[in-house]
PDB file of N, CA and C in Angstrom:
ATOM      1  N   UNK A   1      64.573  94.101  60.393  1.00  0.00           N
ATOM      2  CA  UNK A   1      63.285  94.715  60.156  1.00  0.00           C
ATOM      3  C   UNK A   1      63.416  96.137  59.611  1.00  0.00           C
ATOM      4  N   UNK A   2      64.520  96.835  59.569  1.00  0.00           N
ATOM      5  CA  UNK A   2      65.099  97.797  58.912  1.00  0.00           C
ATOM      6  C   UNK A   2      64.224  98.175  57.716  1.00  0.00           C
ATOM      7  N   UNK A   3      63.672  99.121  57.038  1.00  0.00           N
ATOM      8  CA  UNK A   3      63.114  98.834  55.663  1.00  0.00           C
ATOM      9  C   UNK A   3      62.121  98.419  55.232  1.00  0.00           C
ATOM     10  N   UNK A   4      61.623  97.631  56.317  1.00  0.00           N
ATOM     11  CA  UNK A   4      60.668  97.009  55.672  1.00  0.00           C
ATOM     12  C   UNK A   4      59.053  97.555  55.449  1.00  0.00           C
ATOM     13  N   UNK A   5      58.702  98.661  56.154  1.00  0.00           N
ATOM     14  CA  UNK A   5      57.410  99.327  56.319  1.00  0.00           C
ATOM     15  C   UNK A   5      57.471 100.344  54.973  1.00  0.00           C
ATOM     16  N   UNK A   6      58.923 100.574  54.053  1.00  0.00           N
ATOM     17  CA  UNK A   6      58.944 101.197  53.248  1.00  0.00           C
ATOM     18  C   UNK A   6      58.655  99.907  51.683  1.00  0.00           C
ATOM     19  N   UNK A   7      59.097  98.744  51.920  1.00  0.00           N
ATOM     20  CA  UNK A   7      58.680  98.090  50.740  1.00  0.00           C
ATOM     21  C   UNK A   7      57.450  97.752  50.604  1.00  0.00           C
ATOM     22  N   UNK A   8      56.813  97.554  51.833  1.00  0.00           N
ATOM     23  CA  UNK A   8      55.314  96.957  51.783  1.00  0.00           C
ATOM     24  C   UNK A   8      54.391  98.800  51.320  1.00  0.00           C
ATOM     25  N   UNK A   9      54.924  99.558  51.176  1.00  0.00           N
ATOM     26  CA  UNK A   9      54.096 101.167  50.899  1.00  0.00           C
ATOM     27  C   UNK A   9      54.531 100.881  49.169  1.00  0.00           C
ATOM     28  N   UNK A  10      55.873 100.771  49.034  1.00  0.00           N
ATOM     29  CA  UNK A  10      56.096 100.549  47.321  1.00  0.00           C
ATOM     30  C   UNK A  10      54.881  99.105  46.773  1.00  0.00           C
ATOM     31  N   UNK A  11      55.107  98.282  47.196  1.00  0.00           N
ATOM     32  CA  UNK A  11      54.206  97.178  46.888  1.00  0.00           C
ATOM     33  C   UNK A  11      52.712  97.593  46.724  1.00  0.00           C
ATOM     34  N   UNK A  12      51.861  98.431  47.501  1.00  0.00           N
ATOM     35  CA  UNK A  12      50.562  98.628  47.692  1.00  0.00           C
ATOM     36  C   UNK A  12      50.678  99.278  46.543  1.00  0.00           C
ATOM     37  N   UNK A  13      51.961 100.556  46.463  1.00  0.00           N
ATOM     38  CA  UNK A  13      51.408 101.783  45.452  1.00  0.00           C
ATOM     39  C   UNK A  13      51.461 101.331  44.021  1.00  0.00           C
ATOM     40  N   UNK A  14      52.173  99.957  43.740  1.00  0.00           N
ATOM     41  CA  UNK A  14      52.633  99.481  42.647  1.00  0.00           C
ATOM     42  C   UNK A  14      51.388  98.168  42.156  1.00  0.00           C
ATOM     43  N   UNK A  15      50.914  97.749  43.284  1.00  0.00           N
ATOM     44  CA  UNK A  15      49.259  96.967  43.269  1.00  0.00           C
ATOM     45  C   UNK A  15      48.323  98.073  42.859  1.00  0.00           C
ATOM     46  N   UNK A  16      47.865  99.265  43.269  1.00  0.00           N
ATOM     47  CA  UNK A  16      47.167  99.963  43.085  1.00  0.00           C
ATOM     48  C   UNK A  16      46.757 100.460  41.547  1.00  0.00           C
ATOM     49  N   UNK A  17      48.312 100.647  41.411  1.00  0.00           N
ATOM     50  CA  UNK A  17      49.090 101.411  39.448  1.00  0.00           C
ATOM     51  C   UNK A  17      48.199 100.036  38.724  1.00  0.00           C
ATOM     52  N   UNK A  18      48.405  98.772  38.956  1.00  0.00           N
ATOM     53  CA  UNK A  18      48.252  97.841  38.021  1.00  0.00           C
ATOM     54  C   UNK A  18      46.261  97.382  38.004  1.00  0.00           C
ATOM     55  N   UNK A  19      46.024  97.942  39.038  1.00  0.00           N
ATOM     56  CA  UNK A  19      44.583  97.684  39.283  1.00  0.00           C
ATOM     57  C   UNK A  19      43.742  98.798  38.615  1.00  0.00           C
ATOM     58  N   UNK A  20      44.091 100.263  38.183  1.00  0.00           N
ATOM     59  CA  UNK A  20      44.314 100.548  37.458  1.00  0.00           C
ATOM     60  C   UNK A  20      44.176 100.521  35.737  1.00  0.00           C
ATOM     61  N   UNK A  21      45.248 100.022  35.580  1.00  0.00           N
ATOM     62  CA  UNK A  21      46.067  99.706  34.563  1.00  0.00           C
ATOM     63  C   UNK A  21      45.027  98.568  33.952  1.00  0.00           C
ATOM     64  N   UNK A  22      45.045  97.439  34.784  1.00  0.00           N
ATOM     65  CA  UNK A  22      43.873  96.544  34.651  1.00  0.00           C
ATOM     66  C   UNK A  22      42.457  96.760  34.242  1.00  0.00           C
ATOM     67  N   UNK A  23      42.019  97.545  34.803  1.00  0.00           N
ATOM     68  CA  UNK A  23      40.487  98.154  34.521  1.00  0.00           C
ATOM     69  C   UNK A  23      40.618  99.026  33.617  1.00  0.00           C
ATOM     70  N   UNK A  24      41.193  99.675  32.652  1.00  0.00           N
ATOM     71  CA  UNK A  24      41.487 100.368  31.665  1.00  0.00           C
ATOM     72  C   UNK A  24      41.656  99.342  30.425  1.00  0.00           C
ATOM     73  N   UNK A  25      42.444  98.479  30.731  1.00  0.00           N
ATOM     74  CA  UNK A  25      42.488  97.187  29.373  1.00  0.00           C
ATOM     75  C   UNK A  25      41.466  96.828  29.451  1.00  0.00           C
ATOM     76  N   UNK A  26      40.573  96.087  30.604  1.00  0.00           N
ATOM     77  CA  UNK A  26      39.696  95.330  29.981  1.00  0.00           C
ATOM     78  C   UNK A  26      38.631  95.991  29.387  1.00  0.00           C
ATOM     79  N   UNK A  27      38.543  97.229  29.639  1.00  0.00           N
ATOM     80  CA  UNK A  27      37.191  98.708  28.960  1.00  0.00           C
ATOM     81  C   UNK A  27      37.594  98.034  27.953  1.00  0.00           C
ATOM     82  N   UNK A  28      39.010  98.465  27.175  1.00  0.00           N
ATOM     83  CA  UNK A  28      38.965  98.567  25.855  1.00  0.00           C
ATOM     84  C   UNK A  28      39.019  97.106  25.345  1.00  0.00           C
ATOM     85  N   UNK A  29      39.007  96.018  25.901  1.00  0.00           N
ATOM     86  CA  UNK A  29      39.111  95.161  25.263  1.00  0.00           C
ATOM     87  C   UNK A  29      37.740  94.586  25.481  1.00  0.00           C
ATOM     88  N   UNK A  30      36.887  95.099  26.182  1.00  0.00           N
ATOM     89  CA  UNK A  30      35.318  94.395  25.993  1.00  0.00           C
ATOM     90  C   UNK A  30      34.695  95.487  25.165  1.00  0.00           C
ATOM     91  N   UNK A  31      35.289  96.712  25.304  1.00  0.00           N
ATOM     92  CA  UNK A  31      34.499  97.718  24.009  1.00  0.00           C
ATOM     93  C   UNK A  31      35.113  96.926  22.301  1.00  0.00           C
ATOM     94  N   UNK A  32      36.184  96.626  22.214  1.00  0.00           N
ATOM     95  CA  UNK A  32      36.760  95.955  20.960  1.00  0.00           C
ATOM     96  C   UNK A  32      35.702  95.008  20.665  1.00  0.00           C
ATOM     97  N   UNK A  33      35.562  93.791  21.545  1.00  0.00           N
ATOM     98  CA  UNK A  33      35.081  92.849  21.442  1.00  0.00           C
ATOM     99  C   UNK A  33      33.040  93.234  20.755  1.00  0.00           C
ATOM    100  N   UNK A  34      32.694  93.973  21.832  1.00  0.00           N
ATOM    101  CA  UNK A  34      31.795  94.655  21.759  1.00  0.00           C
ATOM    102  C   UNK A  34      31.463  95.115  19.875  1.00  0.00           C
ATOM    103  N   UNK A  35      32.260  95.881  19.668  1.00  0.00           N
ATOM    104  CA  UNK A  35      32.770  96.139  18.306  1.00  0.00           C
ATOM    105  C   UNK A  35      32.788  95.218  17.259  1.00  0.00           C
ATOM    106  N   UNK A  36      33.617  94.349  17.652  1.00  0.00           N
ATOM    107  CA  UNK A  36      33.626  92.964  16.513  1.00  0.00           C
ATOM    108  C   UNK A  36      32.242  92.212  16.564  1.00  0.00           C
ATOM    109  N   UNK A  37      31.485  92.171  17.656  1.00  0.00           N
ATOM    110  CA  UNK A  37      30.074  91.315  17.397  1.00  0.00           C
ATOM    111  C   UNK A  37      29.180  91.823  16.853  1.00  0.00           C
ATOM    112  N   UNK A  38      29.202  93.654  16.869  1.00  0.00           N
ATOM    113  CA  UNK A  38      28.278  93.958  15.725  1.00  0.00           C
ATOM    114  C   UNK A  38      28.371  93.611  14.333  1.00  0.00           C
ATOM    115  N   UNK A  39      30.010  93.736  13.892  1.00  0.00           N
ATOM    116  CA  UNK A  39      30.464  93.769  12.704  1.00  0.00           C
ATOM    117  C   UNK A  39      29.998  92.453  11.867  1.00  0.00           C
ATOM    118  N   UNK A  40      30.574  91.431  12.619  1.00  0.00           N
ATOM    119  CA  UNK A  40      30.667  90.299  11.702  1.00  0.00           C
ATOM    120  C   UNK A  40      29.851  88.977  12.077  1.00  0.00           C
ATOM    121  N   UNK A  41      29.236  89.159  13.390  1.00  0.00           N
ATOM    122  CA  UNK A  41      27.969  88.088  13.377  1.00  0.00           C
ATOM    123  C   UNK A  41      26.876  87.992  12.336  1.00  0.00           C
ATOM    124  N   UNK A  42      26.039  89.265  11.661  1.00  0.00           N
ATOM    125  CA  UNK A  42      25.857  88.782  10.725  1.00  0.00           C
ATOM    126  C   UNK A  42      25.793  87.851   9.634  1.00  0.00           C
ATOM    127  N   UNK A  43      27.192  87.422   9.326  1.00  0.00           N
ATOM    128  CA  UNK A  43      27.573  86.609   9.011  1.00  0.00           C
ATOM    129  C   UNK A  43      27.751  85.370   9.028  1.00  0.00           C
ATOM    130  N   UNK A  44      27.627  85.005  10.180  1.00  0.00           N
ATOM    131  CA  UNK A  44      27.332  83.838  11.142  1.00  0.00           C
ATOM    132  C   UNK A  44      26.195  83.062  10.838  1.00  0.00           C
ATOM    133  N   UNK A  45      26.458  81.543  10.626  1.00  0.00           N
ATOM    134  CA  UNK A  45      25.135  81.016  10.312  1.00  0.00           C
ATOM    135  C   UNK A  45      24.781  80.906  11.839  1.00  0.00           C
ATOM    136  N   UNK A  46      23.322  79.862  12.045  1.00  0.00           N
ATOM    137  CA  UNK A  46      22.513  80.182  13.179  1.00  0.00           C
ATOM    138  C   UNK A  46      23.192  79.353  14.298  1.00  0.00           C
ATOM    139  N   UNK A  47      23.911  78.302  14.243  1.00  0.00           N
ATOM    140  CA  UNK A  47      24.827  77.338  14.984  1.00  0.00           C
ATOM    141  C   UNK A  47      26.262  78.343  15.187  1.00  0.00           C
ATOM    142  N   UNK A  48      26.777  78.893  14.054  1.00  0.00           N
ATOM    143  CA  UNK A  48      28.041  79.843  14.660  1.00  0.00           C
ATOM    144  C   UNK A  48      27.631  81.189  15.855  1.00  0.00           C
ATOM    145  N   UNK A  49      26.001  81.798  15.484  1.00  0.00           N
ATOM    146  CA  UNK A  49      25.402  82.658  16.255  1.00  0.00           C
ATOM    147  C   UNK A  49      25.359  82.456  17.798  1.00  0.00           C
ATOM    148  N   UNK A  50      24.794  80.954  17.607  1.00  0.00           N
ATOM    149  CA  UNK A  50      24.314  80.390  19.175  1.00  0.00           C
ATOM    150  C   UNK A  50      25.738  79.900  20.326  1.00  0.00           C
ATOM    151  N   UNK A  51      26.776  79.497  19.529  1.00  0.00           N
ATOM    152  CA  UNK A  51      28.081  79.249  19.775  1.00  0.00           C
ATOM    153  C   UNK A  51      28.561  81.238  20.353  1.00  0.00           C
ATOM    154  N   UNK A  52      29.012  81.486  19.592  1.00  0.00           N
ATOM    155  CA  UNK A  52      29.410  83.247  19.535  1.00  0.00           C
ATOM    156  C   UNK A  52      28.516  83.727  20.862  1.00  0.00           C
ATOM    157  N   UNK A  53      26.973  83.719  20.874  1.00  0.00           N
ATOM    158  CA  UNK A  53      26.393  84.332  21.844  1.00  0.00           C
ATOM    159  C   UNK A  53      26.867  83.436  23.686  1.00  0.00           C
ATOM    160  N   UNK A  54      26.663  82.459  23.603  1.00  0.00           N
ATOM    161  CA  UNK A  54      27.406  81.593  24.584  1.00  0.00           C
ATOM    162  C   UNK A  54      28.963  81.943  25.150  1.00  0.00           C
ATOM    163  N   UNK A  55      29.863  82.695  23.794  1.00  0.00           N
ATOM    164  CA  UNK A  55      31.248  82.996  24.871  1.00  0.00           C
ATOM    165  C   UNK A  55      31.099  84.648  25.025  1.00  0.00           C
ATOM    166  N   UNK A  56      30.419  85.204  24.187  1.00  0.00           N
ATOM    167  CA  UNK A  56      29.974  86.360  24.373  1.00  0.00           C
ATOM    168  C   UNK A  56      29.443  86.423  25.964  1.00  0.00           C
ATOM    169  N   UNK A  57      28.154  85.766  26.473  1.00  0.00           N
ATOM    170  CA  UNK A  57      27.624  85.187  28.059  1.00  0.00           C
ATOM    171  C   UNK A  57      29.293  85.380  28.977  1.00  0.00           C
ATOM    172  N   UNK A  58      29.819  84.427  28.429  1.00  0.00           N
ATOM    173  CA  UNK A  58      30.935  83.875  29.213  1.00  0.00           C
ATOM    174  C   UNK A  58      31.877  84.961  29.609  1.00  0.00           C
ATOM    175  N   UNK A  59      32.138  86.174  28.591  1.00  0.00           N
ATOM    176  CA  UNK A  59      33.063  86.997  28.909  1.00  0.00           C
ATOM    177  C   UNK A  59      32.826  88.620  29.408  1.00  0.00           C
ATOM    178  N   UNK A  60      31.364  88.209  29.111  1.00  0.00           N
ATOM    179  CA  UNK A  60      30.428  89.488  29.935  1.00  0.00           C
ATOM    180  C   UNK A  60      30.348  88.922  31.425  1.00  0.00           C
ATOM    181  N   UNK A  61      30.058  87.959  31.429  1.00  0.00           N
ATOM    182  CA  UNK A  61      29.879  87.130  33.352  1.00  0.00           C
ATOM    183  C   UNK A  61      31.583  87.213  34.022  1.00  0.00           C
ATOM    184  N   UNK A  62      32.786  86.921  33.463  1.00  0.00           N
ATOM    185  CA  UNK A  62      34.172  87.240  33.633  1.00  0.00           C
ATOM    186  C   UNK A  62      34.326  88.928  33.981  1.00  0.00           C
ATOM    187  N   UNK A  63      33.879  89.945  32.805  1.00  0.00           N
ATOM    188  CA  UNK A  63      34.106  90.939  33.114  1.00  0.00           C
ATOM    189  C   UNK A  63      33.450  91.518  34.188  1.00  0.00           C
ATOM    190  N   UNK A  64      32.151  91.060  34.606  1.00  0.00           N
ATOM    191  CA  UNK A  64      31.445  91.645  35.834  1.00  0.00           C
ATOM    192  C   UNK A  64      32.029  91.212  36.836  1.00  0.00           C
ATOM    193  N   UNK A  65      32.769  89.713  37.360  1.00  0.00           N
ATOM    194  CA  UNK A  65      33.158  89.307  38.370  1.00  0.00           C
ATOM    195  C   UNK A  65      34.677  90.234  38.361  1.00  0.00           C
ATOM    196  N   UNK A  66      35.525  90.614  37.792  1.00  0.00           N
ATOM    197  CA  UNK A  66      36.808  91.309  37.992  1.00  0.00           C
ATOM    198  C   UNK A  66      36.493  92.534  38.164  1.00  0.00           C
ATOM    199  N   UNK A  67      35.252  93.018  37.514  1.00  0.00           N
ATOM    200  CA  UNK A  67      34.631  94.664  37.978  1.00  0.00           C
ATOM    201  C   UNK A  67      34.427  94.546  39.929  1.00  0.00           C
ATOM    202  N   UNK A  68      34.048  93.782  39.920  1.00  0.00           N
ATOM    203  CA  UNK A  68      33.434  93.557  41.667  1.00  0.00           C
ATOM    204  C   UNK A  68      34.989  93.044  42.238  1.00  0.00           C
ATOM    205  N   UNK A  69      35.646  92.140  41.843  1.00  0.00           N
ATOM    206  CA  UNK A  69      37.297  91.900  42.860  1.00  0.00           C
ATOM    207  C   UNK A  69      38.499  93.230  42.395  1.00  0.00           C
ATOM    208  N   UNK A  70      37.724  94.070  41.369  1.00  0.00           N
ATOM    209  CA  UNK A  70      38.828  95.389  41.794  1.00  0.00           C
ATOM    210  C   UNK A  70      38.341  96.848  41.985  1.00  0.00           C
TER     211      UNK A  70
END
């Protein structure tokens, strides 16, 4: 049992770094995303729109549930 109250303190501080780390990517990768649907939906006929807005739903409802488990 030597040691061991010191790996489980590295483990938390190294969970913590990545939780973190985590919530910083997904900013920028729902601001990106965010970004690309102004740009080029336009473009989109009304079946690619209704498709696009549906995973658009899907990855706004993903990002709120990982906002609330970290």
């Amino acid at each position: 049992m030597h040691g061991k109250s010191g790996c489980f303190a590295m483990q938390n501080s190294r969970f913590r770094n990545a939780k973190s780390k985590l919530s910083f990517s997904l900013r920028i990768i729902f601001t990106q995303q965010e970004l690309f649907s102004q740009t080029t939906t336009r473009f989109f006929t009304a079946k690619e729109k209704r498709v696009y807005q549906n995973l658009e739903f899907r990855y706004t409802l993903f990002y709120s549930i990982l906002l609330e488990v970290f």
